[in-house]
PDB file of N, CA and C in Angstrom:
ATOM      1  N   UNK A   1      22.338  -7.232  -0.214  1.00  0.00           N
ATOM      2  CA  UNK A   1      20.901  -7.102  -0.258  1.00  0.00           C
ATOM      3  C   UNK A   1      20.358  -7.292   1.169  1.00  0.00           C
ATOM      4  N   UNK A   2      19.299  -6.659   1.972  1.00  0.00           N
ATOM      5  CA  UNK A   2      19.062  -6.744   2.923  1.00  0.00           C
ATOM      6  C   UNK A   2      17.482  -6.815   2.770  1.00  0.00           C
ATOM      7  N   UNK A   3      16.776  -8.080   3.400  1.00  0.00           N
ATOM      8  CA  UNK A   3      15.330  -8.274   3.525  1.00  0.00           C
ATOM      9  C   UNK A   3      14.715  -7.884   4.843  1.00  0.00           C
ATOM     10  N   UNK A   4      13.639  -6.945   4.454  1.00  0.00           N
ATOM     11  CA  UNK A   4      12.759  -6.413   5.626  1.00  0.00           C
ATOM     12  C   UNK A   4      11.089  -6.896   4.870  1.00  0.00           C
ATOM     13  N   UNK A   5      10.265  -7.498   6.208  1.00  0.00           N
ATOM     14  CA  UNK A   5       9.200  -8.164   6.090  1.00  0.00           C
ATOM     15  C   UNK A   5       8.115  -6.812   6.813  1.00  0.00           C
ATOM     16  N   UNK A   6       7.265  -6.867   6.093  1.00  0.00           N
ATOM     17  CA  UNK A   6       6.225  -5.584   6.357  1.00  0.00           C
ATOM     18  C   UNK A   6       4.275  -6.328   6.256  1.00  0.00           C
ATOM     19  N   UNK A   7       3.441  -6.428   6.975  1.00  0.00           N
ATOM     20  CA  UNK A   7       2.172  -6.734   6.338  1.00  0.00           C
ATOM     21  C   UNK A   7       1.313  -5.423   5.361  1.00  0.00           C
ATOM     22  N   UNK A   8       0.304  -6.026   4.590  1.00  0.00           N
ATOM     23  CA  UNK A   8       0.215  -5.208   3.642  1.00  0.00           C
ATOM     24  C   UNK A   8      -0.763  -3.943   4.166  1.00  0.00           C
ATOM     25  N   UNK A   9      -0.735  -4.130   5.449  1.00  0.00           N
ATOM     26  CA  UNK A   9      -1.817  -2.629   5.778  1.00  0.00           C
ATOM     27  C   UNK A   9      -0.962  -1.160   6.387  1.00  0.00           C
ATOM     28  N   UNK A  10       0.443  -2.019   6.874  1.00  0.00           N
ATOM     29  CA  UNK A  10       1.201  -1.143   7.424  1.00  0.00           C
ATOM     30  C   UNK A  10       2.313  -0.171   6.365  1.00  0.00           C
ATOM     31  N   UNK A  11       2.346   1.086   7.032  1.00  0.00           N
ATOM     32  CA  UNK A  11       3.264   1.869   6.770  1.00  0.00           C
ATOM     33  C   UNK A  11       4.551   2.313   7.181  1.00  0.00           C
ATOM     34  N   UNK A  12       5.692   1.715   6.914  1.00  0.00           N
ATOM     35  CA  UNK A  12       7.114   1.764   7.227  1.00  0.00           C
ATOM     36  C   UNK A  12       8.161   2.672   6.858  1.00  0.00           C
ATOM     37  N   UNK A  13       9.152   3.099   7.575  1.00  0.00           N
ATOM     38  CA  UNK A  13      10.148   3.650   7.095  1.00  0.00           C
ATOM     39  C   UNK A  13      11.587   2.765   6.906  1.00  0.00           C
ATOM     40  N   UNK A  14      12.320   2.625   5.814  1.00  0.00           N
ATOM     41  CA  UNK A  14      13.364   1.413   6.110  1.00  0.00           C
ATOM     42  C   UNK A  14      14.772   2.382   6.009  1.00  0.00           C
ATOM     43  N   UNK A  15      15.779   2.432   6.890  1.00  0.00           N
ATOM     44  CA  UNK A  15      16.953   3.321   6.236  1.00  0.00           C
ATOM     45  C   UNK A  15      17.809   1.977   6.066  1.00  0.00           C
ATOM     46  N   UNK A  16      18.674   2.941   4.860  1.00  0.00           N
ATOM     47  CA  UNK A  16      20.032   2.352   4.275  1.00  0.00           C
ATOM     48  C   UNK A  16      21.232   3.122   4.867  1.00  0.00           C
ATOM     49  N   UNK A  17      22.249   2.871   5.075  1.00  0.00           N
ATOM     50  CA  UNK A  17      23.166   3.698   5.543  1.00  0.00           C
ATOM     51  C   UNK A  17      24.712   3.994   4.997  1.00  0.00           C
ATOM     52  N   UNK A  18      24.529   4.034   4.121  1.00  0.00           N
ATOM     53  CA  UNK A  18      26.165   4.608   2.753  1.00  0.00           C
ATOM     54  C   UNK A  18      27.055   5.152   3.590  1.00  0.00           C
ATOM     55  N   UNK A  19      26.926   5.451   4.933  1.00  0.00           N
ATOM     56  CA  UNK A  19      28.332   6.127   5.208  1.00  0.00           C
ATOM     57  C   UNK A  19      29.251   5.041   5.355  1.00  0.00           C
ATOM     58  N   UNK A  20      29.614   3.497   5.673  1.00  0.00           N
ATOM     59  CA  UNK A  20      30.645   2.587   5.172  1.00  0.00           C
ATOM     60  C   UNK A  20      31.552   3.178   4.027  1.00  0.00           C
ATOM     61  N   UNK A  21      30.740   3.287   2.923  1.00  0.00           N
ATOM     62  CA  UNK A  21      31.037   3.247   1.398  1.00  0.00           C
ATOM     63  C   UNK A  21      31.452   4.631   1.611  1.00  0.00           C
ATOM     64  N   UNK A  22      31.022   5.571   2.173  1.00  0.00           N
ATOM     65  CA  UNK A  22      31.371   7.061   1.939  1.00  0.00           C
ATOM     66  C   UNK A  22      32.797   7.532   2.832  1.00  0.00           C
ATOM     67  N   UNK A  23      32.739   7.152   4.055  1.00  0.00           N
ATOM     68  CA  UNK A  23      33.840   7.315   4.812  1.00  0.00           C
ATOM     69  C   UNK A  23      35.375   7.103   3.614  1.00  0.00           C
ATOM     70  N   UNK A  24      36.067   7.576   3.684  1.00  0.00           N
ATOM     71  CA  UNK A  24      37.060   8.281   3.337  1.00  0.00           C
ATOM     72  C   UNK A  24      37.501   8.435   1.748  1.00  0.00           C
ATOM     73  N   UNK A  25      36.184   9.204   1.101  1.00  0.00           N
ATOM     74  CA  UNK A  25      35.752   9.048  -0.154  1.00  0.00           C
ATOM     75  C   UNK A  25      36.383  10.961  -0.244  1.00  0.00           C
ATOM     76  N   UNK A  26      36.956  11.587  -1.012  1.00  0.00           N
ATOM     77  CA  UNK A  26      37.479  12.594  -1.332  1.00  0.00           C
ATOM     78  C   UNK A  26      35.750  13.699  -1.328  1.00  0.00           C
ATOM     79  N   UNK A  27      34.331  13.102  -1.529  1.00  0.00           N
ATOM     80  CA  UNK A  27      33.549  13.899  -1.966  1.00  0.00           C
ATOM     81  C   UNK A  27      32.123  13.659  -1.019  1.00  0.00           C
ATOM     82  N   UNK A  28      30.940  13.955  -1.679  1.00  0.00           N
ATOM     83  CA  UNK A  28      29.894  13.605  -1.157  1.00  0.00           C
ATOM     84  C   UNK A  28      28.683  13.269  -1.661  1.00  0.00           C
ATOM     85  N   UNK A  29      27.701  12.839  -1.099  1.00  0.00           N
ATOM     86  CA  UNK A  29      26.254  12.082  -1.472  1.00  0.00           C
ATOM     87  C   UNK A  29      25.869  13.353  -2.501  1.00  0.00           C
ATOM     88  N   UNK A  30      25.747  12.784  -3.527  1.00  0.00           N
ATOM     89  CA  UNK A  30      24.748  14.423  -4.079  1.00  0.00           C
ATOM     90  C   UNK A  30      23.269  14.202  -4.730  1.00  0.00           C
ATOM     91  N   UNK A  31      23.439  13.250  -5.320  1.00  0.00           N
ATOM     92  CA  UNK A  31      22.027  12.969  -5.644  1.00  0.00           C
ATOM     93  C   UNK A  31      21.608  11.462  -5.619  1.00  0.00           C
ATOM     94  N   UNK A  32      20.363  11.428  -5.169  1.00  0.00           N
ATOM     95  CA  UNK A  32      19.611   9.636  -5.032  1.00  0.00           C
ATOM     96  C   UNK A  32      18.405   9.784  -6.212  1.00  0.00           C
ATOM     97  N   UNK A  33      18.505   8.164  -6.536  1.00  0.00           N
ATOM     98  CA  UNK A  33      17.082   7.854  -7.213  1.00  0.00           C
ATOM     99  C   UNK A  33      16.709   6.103  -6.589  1.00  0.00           C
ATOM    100  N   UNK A  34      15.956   6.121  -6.265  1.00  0.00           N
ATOM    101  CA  UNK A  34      15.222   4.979  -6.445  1.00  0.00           C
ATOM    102  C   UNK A  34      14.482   3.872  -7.514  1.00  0.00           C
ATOM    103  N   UNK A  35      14.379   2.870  -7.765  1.00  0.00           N
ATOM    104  CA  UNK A  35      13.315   2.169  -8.922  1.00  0.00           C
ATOM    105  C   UNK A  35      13.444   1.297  -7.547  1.00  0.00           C
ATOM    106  N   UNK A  36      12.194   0.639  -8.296  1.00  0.00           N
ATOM    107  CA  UNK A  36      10.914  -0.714  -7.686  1.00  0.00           C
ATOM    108  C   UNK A  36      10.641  -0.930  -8.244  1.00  0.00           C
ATOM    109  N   UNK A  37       9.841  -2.590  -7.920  1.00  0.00           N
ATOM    110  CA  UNK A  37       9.021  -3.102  -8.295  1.00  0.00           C
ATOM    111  C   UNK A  37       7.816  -2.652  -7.926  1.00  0.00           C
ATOM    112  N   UNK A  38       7.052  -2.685  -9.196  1.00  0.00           N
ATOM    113  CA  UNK A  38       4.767  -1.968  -9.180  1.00  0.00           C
ATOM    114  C   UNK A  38       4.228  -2.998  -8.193  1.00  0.00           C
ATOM    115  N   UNK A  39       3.684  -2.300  -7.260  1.00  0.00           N
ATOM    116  CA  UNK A  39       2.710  -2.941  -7.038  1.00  0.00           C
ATOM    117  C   UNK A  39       2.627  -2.577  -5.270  1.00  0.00           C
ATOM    118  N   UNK A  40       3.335  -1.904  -4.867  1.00  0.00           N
ATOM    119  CA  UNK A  40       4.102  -1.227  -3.700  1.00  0.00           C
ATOM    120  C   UNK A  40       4.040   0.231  -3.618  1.00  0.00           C
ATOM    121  N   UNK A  41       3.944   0.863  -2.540  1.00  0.00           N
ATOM    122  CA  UNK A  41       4.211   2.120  -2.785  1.00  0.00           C
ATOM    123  C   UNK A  41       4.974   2.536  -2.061  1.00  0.00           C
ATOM    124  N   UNK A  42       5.981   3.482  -2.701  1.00  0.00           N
ATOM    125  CA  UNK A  42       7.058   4.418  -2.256  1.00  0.00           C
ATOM    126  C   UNK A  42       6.447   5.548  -2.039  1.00  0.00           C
ATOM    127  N   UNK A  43       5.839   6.222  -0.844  1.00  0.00           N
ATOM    128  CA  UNK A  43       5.565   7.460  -0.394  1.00  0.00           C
ATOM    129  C   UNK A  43       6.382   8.343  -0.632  1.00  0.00           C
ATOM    130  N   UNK A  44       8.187   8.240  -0.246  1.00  0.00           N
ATOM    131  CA  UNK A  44       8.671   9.439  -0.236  1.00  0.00           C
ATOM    132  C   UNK A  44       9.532   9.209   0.193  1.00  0.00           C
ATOM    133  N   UNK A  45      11.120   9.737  -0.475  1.00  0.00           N
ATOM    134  CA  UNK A  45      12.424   9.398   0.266  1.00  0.00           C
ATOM    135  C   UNK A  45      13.440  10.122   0.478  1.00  0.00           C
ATOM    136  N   UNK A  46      14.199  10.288   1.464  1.00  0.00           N
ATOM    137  CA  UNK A  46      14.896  11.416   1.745  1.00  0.00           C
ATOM    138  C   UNK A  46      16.592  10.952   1.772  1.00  0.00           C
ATOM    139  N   UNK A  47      17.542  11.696   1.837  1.00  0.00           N
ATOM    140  CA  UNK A  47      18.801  11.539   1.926  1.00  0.00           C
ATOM    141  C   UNK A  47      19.576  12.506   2.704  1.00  0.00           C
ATOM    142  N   UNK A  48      19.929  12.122   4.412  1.00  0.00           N
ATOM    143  CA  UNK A  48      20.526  12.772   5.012  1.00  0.00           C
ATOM    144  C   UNK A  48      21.231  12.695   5.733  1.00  0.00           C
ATOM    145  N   UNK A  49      22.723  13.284   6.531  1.00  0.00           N
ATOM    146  CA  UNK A  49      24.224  12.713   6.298  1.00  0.00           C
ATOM    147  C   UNK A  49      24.392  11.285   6.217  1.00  0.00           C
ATOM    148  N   UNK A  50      24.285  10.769   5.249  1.00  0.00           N
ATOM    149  CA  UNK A  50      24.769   9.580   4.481  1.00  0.00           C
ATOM    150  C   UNK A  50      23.576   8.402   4.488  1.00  0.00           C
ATOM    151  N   UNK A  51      22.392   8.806   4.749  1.00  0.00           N
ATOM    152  CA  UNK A  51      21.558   8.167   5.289  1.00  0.00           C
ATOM    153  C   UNK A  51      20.527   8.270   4.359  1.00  0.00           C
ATOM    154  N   UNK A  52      19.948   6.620   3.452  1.00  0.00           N
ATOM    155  CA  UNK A  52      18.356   6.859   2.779  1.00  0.00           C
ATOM    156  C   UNK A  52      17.499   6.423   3.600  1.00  0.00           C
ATOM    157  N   UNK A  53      16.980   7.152   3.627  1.00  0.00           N
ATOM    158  CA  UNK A  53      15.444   6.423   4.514  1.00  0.00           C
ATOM    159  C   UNK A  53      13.817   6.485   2.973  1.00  0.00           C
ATOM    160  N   UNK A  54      13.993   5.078   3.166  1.00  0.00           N
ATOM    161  CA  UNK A  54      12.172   4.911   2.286  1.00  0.00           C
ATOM    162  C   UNK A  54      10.805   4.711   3.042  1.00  0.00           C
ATOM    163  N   UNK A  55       9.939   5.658   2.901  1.00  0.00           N
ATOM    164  CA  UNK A  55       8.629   5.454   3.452  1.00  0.00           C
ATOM    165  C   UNK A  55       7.817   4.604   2.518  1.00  0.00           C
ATOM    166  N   UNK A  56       7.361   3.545   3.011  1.00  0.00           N
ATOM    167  CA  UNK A  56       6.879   2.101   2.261  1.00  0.00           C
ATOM    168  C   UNK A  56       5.637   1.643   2.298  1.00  0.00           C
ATOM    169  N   UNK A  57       4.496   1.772   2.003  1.00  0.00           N
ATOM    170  CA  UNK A  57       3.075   1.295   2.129  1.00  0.00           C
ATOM    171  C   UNK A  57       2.268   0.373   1.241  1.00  0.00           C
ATOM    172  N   UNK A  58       1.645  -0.591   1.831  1.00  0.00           N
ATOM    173  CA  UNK A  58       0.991  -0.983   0.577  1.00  0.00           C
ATOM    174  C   UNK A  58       1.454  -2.458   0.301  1.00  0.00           C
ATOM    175  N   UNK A  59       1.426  -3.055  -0.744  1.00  0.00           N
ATOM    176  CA  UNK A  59       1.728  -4.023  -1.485  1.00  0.00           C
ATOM    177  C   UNK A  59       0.966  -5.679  -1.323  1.00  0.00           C
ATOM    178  N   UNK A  60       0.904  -6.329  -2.311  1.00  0.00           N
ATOM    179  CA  UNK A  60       0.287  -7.811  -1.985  1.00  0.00           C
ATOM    180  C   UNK A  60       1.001  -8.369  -1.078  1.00  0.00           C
ATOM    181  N   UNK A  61      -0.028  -9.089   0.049  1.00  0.00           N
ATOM    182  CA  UNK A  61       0.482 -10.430   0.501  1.00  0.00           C
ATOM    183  C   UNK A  61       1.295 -11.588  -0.443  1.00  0.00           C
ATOM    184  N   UNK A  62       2.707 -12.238  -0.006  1.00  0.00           N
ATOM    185  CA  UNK A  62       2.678 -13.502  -0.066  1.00  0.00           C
ATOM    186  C   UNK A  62       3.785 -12.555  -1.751  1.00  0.00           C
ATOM    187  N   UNK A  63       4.030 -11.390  -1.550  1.00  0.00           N
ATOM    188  CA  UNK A  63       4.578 -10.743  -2.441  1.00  0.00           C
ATOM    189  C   UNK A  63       6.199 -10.340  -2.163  1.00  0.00           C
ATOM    190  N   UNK A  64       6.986 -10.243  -3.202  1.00  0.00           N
ATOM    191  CA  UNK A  64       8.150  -9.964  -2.483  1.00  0.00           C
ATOM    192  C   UNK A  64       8.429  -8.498  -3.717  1.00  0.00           C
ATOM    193  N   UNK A  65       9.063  -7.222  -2.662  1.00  0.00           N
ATOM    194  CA  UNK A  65       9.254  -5.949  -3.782  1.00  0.00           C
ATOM    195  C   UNK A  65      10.833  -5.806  -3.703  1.00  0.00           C
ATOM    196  N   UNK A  66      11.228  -5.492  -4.568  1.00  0.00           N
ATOM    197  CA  UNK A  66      12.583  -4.501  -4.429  1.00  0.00           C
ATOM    198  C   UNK A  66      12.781  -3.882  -4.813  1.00  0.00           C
ATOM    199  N   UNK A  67      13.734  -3.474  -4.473  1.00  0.00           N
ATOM    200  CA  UNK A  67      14.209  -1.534  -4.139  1.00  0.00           C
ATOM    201  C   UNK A  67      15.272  -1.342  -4.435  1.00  0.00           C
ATOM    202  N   UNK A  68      15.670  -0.801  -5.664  1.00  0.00           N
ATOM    203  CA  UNK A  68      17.133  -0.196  -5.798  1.00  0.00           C
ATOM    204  C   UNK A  68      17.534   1.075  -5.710  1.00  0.00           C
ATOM    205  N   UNK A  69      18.668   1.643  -4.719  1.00  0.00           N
ATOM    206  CA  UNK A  69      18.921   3.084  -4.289  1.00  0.00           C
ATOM    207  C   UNK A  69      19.905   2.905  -4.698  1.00  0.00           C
ATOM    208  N   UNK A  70      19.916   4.104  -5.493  1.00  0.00           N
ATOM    209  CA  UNK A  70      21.277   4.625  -6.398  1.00  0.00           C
ATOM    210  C   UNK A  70      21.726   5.826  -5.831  1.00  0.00           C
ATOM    211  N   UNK A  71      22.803   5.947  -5.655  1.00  0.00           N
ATOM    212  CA  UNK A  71      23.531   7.091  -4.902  1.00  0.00           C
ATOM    213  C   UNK A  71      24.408   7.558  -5.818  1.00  0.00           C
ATOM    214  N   UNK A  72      24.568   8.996  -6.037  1.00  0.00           N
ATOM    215  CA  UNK A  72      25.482   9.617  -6.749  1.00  0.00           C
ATOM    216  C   UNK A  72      26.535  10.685  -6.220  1.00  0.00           C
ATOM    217  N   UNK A  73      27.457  10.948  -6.155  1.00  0.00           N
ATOM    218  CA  UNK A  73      28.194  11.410  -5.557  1.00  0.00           C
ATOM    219  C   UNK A  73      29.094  12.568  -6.589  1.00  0.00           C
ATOM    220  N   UNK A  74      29.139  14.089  -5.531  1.00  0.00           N
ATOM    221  CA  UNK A  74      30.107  15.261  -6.191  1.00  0.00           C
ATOM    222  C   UNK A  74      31.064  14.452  -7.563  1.00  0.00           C
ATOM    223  N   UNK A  75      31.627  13.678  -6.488  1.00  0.00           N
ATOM    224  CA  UNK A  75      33.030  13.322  -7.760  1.00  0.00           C
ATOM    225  C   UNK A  75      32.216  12.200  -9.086  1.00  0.00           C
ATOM    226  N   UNK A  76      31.425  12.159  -9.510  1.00  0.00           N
ATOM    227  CA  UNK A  76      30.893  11.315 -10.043  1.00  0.00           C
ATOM    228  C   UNK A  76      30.762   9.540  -9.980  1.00  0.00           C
ATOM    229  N   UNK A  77      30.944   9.052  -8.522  1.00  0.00           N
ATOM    230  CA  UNK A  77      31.019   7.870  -7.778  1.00  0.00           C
ATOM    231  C   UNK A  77      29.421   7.523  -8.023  1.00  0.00           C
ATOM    232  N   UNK A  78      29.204   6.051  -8.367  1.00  0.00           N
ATOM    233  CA  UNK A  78      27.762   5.311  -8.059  1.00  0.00           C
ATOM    234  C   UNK A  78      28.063   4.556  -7.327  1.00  0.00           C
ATOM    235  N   UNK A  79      26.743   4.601  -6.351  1.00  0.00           N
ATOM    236  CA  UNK A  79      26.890   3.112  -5.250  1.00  0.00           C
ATOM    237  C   UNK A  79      25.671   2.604  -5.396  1.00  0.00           C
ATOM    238  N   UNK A  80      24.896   1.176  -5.260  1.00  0.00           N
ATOM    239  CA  UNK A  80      23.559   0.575  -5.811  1.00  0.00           C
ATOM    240  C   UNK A  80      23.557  -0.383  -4.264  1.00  0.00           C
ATOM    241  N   UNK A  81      22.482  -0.054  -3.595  1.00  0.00           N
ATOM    242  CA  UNK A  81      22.334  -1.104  -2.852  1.00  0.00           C
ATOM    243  C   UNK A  81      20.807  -1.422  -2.995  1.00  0.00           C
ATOM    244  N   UNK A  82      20.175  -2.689  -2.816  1.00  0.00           N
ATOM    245  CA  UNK A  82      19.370  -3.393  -2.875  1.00  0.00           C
ATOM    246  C   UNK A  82      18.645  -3.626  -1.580  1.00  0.00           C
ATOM    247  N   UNK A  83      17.446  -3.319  -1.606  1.00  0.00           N
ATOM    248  CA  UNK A  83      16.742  -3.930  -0.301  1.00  0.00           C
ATOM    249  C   UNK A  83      15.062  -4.620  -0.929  1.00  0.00           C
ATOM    250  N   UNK A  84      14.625  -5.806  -0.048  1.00  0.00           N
ATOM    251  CA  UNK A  84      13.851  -6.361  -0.320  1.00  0.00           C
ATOM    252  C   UNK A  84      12.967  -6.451   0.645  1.00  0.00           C
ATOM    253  N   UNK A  85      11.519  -6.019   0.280  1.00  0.00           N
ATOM    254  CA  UNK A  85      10.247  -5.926   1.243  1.00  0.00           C
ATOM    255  C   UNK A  85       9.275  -7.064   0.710  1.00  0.00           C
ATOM    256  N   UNK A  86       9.524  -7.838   1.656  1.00  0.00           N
ATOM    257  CA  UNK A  86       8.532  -8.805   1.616  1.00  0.00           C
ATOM    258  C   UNK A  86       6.972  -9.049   3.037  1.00  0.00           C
ATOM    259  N   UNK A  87       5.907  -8.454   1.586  1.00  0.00           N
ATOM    260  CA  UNK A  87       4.490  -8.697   2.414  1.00  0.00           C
ATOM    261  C   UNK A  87       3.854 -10.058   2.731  1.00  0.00           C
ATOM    262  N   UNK A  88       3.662  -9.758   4.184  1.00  0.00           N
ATOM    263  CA  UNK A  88       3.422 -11.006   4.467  1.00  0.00           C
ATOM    264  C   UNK A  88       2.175 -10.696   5.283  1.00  0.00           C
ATOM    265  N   UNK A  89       0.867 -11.200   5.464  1.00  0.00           N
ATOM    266  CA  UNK A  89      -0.245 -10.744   6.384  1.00  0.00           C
ATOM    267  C   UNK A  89       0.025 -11.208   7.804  1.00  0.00           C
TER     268      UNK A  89
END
């Protein structure tokens, strides 16, 4: 799990980086989903060579969100990593 601290007026991008987990994997990244916690907003997220990046805005002070990125892969492989945005003013 990895914690990144954001205040609640700013807009961030946070990347994750799966190529560890992917390097000498027979296949490749094929599809992502995200869930969160309400109260946060996920603008918009992309997946590219091995790389999630989340655009992040929003959320209460004194609040902590998380983020689960699910990665799916050709050969039918899941990987789940966790990141935590905590607003702080």
């Amino acid at each position: 799990m990895i914690l990144y601290e954001k205040a609640p007026v700013e807009k961030q991008d946070y990347d994750t980086d799966f190529n560890p987990w992917l390097t000498g994997l027979s296949d490749t990244a094929l599809s992502l989903n995200v869930e969160y916690t309400p109260g946060i907003t996920l603008n918009s997220f992309t997946l590219a060579s091995g790389i999630v990046k989340l655009w992040i805005s929003g959320g209460l002070d004194k609040k902590d969100y998380t983020f689960k990125i699910i990665l799916t892969t050709t050969g039918g492989r899941v990987k789940c990593e966790k990141i935590v945005i905590s607003v702080r003013e």
